[in-house]
N, C-alpha and C. Protein backbone atom coordinates (compact mmCIF):
# COMPACT_ATOMS: atom_id res chain seq x y z
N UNK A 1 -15.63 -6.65 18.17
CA UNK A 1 -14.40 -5.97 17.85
C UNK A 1 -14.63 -5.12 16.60
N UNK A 2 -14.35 -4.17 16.47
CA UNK A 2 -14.59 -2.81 15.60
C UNK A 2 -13.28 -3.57 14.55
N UNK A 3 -14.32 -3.41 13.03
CA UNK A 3 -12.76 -3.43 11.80
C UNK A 3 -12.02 -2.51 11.63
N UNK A 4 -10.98 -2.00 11.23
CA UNK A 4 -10.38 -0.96 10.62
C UNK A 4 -10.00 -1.62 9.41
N UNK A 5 -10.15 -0.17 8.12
CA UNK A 5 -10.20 -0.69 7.39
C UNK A 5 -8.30 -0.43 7.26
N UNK A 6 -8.21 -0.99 6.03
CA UNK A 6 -6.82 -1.75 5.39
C UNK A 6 -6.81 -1.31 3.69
N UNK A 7 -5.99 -0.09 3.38
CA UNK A 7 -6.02 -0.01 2.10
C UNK A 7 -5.29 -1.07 1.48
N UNK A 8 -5.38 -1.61 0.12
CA UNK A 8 -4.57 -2.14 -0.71
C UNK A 8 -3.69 -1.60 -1.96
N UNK A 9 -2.56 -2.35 -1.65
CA UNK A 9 -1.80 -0.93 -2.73
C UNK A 9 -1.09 -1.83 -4.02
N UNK A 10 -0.50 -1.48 -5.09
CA UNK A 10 -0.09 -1.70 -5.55
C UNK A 10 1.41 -1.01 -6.47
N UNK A 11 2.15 -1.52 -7.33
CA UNK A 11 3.10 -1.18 -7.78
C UNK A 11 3.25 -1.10 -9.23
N UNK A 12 2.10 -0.97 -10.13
CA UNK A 12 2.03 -1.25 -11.49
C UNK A 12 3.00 -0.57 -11.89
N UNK A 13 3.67 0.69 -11.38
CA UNK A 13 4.48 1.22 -12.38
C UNK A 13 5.92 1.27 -12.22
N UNK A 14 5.74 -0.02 -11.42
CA UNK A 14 7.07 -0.37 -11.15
C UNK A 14 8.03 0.79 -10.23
N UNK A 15 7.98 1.55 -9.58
CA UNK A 15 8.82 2.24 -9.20
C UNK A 15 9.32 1.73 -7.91
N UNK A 16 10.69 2.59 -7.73
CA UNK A 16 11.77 1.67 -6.43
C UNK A 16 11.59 2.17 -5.65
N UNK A 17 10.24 2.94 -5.24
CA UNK A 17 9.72 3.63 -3.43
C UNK A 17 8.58 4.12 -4.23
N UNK A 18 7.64 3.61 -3.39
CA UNK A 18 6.28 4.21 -3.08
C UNK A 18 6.03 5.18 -1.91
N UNK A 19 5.47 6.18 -2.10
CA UNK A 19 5.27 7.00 -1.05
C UNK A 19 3.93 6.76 -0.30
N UNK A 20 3.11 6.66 0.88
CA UNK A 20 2.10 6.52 1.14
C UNK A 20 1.78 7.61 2.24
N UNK A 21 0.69 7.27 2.22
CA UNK A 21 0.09 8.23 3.67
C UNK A 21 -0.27 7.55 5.10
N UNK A 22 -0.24 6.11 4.76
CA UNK A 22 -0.56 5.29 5.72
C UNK A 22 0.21 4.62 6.20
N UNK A 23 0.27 3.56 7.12
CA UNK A 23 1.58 2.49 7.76
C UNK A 23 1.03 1.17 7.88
N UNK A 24 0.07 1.10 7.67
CA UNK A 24 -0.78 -0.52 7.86
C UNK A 24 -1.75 -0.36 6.36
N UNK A 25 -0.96 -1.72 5.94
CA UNK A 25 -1.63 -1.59 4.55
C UNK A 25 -1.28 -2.86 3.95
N UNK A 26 -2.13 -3.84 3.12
CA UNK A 26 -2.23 -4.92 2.36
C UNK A 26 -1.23 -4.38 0.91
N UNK A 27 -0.24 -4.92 0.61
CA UNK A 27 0.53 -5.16 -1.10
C UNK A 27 -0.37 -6.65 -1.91
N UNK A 28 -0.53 -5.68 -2.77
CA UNK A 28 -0.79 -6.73 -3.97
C UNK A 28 0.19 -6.91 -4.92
N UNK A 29 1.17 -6.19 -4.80
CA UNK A 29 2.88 -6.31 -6.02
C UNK A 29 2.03 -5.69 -7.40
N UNK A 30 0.97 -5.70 -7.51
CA UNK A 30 0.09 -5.46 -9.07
C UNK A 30 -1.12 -5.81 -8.84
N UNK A 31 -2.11 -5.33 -9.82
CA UNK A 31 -3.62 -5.16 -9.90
C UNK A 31 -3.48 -6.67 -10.63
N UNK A 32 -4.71 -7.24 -10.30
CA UNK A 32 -5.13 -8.25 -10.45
C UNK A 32 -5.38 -8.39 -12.74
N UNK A 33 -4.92 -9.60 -13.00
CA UNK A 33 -4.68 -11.23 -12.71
C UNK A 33 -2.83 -11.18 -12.26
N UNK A 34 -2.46 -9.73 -12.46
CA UNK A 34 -0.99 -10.19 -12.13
C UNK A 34 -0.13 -9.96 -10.77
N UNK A 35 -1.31 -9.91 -9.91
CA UNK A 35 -0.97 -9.75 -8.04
C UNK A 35 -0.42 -10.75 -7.83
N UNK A 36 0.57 -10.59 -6.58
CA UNK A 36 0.92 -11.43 -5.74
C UNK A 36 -0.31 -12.22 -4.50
N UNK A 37 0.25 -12.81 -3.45
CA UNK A 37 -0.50 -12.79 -2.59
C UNK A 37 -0.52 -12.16 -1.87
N UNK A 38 -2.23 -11.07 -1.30
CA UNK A 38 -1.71 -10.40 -0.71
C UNK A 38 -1.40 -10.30 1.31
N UNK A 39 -0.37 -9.63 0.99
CA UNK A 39 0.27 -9.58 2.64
C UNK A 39 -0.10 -8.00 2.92
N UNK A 40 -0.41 -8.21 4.48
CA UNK A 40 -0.54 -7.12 5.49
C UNK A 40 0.87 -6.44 5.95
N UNK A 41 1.23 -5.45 5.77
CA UNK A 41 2.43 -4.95 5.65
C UNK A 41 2.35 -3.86 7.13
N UNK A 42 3.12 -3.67 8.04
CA UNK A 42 2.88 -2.68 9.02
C UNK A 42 4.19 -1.96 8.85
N UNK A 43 4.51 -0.60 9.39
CA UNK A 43 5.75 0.13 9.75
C UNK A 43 6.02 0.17 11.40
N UNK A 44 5.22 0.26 11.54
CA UNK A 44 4.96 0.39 13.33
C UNK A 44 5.85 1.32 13.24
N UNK A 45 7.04 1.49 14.03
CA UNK A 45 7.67 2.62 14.42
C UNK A 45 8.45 3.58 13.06
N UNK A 46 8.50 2.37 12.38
CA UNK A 46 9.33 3.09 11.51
C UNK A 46 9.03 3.72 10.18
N UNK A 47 9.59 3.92 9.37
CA UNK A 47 9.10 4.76 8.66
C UNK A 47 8.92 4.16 6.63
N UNK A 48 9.62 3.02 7.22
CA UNK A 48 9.05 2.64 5.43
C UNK A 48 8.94 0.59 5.84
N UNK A 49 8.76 0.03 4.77
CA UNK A 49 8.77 -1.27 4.86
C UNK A 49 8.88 -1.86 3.69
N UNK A 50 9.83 -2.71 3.29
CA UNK A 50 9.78 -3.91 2.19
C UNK A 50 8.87 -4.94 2.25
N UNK A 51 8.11 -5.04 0.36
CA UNK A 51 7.56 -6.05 0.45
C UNK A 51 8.11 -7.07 -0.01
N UNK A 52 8.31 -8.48 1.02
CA UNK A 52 8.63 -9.72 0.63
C UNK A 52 8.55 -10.66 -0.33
N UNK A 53 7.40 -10.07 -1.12
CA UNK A 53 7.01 -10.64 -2.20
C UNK A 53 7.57 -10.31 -3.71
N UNK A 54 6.95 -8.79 -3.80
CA UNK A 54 7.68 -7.80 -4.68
C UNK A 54 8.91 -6.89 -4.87
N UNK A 55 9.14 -7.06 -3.24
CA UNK A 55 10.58 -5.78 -2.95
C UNK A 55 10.29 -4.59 -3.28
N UNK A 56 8.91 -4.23 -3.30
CA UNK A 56 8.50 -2.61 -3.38
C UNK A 56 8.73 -1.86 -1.89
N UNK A 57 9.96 -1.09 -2.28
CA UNK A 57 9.81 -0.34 -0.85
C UNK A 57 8.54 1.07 -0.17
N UNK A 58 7.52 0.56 0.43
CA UNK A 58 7.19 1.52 0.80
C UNK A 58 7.50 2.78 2.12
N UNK A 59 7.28 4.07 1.55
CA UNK A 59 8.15 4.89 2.36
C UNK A 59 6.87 5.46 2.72
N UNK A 60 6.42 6.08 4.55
CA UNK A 60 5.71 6.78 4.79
C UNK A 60 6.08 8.17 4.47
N UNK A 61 4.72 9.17 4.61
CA UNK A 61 4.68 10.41 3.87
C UNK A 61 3.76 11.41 4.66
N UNK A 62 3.81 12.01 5.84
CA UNK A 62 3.16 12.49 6.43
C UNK A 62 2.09 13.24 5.31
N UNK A 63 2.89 13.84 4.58
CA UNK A 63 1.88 15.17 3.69
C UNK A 63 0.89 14.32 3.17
N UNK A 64 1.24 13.09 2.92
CA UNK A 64 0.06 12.26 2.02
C UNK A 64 -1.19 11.85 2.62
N UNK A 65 -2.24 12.39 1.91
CA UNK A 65 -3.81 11.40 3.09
C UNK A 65 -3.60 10.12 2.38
N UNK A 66 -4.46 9.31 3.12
CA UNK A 66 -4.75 7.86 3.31
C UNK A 66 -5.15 7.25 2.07
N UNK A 67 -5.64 8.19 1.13
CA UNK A 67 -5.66 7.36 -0.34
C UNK A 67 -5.30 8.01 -1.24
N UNK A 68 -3.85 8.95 -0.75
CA UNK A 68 -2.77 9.19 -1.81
C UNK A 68 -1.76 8.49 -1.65
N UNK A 69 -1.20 8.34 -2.96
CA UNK A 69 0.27 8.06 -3.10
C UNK A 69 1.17 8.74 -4.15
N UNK A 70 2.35 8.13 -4.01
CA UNK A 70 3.44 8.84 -4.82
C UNK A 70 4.29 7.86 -5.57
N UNK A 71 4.61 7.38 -6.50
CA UNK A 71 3.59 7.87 -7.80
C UNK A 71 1.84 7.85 -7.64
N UNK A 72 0.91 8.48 -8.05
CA UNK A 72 -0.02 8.06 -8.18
C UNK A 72 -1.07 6.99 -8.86
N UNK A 73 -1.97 6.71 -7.77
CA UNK A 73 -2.12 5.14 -8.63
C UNK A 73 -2.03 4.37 -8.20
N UNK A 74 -1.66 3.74 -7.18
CA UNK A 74 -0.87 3.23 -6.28
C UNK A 74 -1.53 2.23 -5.22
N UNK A 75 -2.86 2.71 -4.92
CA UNK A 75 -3.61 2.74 -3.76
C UNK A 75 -5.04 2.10 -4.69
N UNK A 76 -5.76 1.19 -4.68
CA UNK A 76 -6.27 0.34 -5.14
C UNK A 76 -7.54 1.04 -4.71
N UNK A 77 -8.08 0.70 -3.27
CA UNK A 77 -9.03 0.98 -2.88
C UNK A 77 -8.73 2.17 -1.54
N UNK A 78 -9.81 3.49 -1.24
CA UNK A 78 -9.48 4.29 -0.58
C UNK A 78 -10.58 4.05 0.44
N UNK A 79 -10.06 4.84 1.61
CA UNK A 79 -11.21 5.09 2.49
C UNK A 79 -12.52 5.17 2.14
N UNK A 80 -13.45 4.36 2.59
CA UNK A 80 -14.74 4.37 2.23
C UNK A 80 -15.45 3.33 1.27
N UNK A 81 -14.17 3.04 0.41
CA UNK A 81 -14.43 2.15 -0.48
C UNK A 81 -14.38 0.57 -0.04
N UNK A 82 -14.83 -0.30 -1.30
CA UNK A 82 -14.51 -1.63 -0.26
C UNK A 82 -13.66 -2.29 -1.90
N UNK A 83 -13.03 -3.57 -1.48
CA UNK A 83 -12.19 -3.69 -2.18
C UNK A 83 -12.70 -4.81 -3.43
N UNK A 84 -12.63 -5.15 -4.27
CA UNK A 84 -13.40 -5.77 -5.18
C UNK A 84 -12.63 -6.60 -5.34
């Protein structure tokens, strides 16, 4: 079975919508030692998703590639990268 990868995102700057470029994506609520646990978050049809943990709403963003976000910063590890 082929992986796909899974960015990880975060919310350090606290804001009340994240914008992303993607729809399947791991929340960490914050960069490590002060992450949550992290959860696999999907939109499937729709267009944003709450995290359960943090209540960061993320909102999809067509204009955005896969390891931008809005605020920036956001996005931990990008395509290509692996996650530390």
């Amino acid at each position: 079975m082929a992986q796909k990868f899974v960015p990880h995102l975060t919310n350090d700057p606290g804001a009340e919508k994240v914008f992303v470029g993607v729809k399947e994506f791991n929340c960490m609520g914050a960069k490590p030692p002060f992450d949550h646990p992290h959860v696999f978050l999907d939109m499937g049809g729709d267009n944003q998703v709450l995290c359960p943990y943090c209540s960061t709403l993320y909102v999809f963003d067509p204009r955005l590639g896969v390891s931008e976000s809005d605020p920036k910063g956001c996005i931990v590890n990008a395509v290509g990268e692996h996650a530390a």
